[in-house]
Protein backbone atom coordinates (compact mmCIF):
# COMPACT_ATOMS: atom_id res chain seq x y z
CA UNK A 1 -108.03 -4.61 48.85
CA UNK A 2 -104.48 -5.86 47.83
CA UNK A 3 -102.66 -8.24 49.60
CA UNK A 4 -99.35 -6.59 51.09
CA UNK A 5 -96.25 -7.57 49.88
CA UNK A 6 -94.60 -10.37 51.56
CA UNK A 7 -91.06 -9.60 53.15
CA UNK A 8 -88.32 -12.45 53.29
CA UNK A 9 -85.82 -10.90 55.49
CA UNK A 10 -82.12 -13.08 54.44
CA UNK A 11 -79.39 -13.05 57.94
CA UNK A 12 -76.30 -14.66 56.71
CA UNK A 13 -74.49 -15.88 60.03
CA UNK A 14 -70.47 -16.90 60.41
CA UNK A 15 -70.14 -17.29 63.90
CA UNK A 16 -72.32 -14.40 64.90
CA UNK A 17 -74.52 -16.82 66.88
CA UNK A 18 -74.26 -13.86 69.94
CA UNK A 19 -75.77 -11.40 68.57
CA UNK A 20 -78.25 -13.21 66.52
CA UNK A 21 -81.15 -13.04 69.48
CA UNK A 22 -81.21 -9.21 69.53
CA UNK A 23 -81.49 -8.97 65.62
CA UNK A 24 -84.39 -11.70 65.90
CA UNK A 25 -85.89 -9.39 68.36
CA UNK A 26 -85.91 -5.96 66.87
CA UNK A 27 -87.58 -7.50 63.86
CA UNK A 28 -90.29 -8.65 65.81
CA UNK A 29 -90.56 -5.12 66.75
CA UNK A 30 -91.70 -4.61 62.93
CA UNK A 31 -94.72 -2.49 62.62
CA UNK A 32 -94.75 -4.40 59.64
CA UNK A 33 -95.75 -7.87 59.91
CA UNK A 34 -96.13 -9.72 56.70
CA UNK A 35 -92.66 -11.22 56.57
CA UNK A 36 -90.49 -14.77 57.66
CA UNK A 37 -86.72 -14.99 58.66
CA UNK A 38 -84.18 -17.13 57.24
CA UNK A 39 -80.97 -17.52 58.72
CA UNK A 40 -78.10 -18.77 56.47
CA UNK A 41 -75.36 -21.22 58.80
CA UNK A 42 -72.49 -20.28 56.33
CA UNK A 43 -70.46 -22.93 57.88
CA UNK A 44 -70.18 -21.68 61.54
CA UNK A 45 -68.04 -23.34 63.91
CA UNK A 46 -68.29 -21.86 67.26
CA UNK A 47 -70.75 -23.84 69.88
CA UNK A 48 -72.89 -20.87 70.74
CA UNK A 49 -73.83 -19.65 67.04
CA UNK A 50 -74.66 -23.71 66.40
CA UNK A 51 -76.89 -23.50 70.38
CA UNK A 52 -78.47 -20.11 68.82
CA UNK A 53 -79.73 -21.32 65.41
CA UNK A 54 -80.73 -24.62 66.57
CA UNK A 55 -82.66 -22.48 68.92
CA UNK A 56 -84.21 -20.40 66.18
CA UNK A 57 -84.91 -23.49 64.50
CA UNK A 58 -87.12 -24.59 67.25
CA UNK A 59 -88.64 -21.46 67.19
CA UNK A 60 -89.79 -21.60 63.73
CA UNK A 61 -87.20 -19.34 61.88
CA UNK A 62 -85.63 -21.14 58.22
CA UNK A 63 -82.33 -21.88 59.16
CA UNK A 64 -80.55 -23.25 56.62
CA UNK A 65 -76.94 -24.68 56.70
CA UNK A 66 -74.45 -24.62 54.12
CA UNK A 67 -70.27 -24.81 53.72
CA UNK A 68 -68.79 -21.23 54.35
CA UNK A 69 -68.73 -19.03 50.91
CA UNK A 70 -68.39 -15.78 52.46
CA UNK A 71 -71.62 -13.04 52.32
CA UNK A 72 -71.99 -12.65 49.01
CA UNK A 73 -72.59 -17.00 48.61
CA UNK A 74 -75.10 -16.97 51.50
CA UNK A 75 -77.02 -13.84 50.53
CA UNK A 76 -77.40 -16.12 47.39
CA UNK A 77 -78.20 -19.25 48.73
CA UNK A 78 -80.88 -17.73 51.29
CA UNK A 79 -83.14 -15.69 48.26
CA UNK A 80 -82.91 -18.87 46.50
CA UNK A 81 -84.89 -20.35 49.17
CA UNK A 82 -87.37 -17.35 50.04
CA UNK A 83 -90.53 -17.58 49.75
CA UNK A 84 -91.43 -13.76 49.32
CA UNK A 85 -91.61 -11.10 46.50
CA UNK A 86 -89.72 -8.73 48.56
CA UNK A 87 -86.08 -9.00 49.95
CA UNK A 88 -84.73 -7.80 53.64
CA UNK A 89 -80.66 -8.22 53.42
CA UNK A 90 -80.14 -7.95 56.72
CA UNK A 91 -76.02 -9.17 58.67
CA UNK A 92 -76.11 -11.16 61.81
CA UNK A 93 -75.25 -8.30 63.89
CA UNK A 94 -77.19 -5.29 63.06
CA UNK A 95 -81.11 -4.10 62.73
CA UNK A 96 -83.51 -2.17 61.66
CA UNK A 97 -85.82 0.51 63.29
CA UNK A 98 -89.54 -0.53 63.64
CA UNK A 99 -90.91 1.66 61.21
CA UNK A 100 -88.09 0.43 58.52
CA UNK A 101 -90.22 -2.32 56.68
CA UNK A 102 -93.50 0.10 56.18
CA UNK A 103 -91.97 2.80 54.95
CA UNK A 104 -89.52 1.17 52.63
CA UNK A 105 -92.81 -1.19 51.31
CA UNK A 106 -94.70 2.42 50.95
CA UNK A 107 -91.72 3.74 48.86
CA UNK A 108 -91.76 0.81 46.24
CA UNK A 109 -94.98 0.62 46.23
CA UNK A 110 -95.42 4.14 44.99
CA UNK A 111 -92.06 4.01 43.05
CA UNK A 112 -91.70 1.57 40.42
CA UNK A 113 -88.65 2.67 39.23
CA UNK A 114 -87.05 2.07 42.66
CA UNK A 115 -85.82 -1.06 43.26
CA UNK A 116 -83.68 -1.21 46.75
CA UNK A 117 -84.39 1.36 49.52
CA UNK A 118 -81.92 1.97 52.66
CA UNK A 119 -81.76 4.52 54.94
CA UNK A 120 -79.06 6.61 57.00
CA UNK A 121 -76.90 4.42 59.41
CA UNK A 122 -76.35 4.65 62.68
CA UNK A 123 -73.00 2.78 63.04
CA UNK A 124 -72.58 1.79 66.88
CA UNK A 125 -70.48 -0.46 69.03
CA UNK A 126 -66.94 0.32 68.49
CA UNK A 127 -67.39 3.59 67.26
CA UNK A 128 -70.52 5.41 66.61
CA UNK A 129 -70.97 7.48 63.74
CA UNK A 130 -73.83 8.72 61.24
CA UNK A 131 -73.70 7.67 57.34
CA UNK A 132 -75.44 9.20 54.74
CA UNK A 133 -75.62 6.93 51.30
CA UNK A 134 -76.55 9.11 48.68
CA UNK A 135 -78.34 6.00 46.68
CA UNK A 136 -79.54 7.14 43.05
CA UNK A 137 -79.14 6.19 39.44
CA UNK A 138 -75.81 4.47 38.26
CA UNK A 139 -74.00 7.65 38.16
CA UNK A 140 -73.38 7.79 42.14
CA UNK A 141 -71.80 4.48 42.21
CA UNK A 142 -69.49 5.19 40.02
CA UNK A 143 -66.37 5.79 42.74
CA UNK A 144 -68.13 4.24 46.10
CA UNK A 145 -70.91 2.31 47.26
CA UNK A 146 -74.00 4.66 47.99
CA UNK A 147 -76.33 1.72 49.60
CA UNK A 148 -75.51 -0.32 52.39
CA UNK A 149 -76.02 -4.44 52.17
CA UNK A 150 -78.91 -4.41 54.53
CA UNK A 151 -81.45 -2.98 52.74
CA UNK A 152 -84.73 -3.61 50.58
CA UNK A 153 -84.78 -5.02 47.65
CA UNK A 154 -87.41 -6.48 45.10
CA UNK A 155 -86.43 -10.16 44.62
CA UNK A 156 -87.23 -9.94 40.44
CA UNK A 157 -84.63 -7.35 40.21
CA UNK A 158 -82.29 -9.63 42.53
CA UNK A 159 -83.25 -12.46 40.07
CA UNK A 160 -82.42 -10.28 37.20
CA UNK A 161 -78.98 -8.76 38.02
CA UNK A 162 -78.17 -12.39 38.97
CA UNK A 163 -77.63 -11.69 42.81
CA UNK A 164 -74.39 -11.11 44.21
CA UNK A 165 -70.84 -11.82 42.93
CA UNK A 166 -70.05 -15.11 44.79
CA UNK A 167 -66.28 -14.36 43.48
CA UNK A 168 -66.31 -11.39 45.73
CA UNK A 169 -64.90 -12.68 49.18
CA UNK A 170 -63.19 -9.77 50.65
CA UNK A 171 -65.81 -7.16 50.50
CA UNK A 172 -67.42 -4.45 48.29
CA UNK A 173 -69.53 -7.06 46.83
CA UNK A 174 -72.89 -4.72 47.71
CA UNK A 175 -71.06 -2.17 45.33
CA UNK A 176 -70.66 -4.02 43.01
CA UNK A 177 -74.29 -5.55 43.24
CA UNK A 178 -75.65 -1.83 43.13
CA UNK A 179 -73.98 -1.19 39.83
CA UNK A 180 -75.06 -3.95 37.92
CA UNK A 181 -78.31 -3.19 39.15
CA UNK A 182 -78.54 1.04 38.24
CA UNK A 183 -76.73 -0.14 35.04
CA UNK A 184 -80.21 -1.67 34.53
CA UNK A 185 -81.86 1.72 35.23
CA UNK A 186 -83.46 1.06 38.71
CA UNK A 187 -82.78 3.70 41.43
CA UNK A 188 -82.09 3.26 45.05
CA UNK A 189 -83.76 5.44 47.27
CA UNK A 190 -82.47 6.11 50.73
CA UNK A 191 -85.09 7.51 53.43
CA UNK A 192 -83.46 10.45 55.36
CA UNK A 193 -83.35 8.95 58.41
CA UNK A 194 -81.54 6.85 60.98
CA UNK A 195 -83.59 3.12 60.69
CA UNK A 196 -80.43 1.42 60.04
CA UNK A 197 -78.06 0.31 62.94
CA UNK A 198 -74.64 -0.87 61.80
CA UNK A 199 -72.56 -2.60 64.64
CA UNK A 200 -68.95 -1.81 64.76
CA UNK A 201 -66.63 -4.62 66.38
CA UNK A 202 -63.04 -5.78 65.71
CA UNK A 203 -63.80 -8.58 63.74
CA UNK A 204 -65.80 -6.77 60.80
CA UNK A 205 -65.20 -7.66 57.39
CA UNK A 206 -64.58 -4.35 56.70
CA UNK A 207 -61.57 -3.35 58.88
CA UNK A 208 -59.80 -7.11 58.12
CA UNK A 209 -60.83 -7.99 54.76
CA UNK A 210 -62.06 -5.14 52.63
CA UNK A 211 -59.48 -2.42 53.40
CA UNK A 212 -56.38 -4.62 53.38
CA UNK A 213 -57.79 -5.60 49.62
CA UNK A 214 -59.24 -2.55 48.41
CA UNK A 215 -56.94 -1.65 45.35
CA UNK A 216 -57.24 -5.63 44.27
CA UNK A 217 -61.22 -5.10 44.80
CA UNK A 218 -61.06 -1.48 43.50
CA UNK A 219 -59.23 -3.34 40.34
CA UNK A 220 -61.92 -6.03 40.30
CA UNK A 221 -64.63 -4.24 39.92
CA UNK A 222 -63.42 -1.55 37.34
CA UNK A 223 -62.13 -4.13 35.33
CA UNK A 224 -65.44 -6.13 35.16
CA UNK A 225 -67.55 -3.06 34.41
CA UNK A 226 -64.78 -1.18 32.21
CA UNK A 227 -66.68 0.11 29.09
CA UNK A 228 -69.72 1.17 31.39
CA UNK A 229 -66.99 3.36 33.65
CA UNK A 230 -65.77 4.60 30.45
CA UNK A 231 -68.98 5.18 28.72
CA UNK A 232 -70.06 6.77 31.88
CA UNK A 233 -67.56 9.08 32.38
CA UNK A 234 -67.40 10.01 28.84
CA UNK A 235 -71.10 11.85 29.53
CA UNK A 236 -70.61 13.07 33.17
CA UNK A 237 -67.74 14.81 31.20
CA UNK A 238 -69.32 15.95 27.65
CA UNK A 239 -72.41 17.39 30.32
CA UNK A 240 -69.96 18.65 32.25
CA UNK A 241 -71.25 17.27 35.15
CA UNK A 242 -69.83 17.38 38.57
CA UNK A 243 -70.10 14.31 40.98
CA UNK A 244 -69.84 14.85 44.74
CA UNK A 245 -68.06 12.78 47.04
CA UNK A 246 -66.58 14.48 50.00
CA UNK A 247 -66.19 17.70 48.04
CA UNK A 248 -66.94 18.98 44.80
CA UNK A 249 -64.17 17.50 42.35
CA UNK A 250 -63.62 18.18 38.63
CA UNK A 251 -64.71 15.40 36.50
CA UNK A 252 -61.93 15.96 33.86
CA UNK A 253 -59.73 14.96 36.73
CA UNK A 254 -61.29 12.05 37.72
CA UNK A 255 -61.78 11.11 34.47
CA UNK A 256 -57.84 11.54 33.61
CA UNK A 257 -57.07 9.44 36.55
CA UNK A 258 -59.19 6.46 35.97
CA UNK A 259 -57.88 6.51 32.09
CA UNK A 260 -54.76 6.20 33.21
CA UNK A 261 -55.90 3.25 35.68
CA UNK A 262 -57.28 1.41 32.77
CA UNK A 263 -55.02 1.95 30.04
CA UNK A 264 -52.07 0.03 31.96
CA UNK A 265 -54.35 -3.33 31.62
CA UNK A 266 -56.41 -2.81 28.56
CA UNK A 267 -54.80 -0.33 25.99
């Protein structure tokens, strides 16, 4: 009988400290088992995240502590300590439903070509709302992110691709992460259901970091992948392919568009 795979789950925390017990909770609520926590102190400096994790701490749970480097530095930091063959990116402030870790274990398992699986979100808090990544090959993240940052991933494709962009401050870092690793050929697979639950406050990253900077981390990204985009678009267009986003939309368009973006900088 094979041994099942062992799970580190990775919860970078800046001053989340409040909402850290209920995250701790639901994954105890894992009908899958086999798996430890470590929390990643990215520098907080509010007095009841520092009570919570020295709580944890007592509790058992890896916490480790390190100056603040934004997600994409503590994601980092907390694989390079984990002990498993399996990675759980999981944020301070959301979870995952019960029945996440099995099924996502079953998937790889089965798939070897997949190498992160997500799920549909249930965003809540704020504002609720359903999402729907598409995941896929390399081709879907060509114009947005089609895999959330908490999700599955092996860690020897994490080691491979490098892990995430620690230059990447402001956001769209998991984006970015993705494409480096479908550029490899490994799919993400997304199970069609709500086991992912997204919390929605005021202070997300999103709404006060990402969207204020999304041309410069539009630009970023583009500009650090450019011949795949081009080489990329080149075949959605000579298969005349059609991507979906919202709506159907021509690739010769798209295509046009971007060319224009990159020409300014690099022709």
């Amino acid at each position: 009988m094979s041994l099942k795979p062992f799970i580190s789950v990775v919860i970078p925390c800046y001053n989340d400290g409040a909402y850290l017990p209920e995250t701790i909770s639901k994954l105890n609520e894992q009908s899958y088992t086999n798996f430890e926590i470590i929390v990643v102190n990215d520098g907080s400096t509010d007095s009841v995240t520092l009570d919570v994790l020295d709580q944890l701490s007592n509790k058992g749970i890896t916490v480790l502590h390190k100056e603040n480097g934004r997600m994409s530095s503590a994601r980092n930091y907390g694989v390079k300590h984990a002990k498993g063959s399996i990675i759980a990116a999981l944020d301070a402030d959301d979870y995952f439903d019960p029945s996440f870790f099995e099924k996502a274990i079953k998937i790889l398992e089965a798939k070897k070509e997949v190498a992160v699986v997500t799920s549909h979100i249930q965003l809540f808090g704020d504002f609720k709302q359903v999402a729907r990544p598409r995941g896929g090959n390399a081709f879907n993240f060509l114009f947005s992110s089609e895999c959330p940052a908490c999700a599955i991933v092996r860690k020897s494709c994490w080691d491979e691709v490098g892990g995430y962009d620690e230059q990447m401050k402001m956001g769209y870092e998991d984006w970015e992460f993705y494409i480096r690793i479908t550029k490899q050929g490994w799919l993400v697979e997304v199970i069609q259901e709500k086991l992912l639950f997204y919390r929605q406050t005021a202070a997300s990253t999103h709404k006060n970091d990402t969207i204020p900077h999304r041309q410069e981390l539009i630009n970023y990204i583009i500009d650090k992948h450019h011949d795949w985009y081009i080489d990329s678009l080149k075949k959605l267009v000579a298969n005349k392919q059609v991507l979906y986003t919202n709506s159907r939309i021509a690739l010769p368009t798209i295509f046009k568009m971007l060319m224009n973006r990159l020409k300014k900088k690099h022709l």
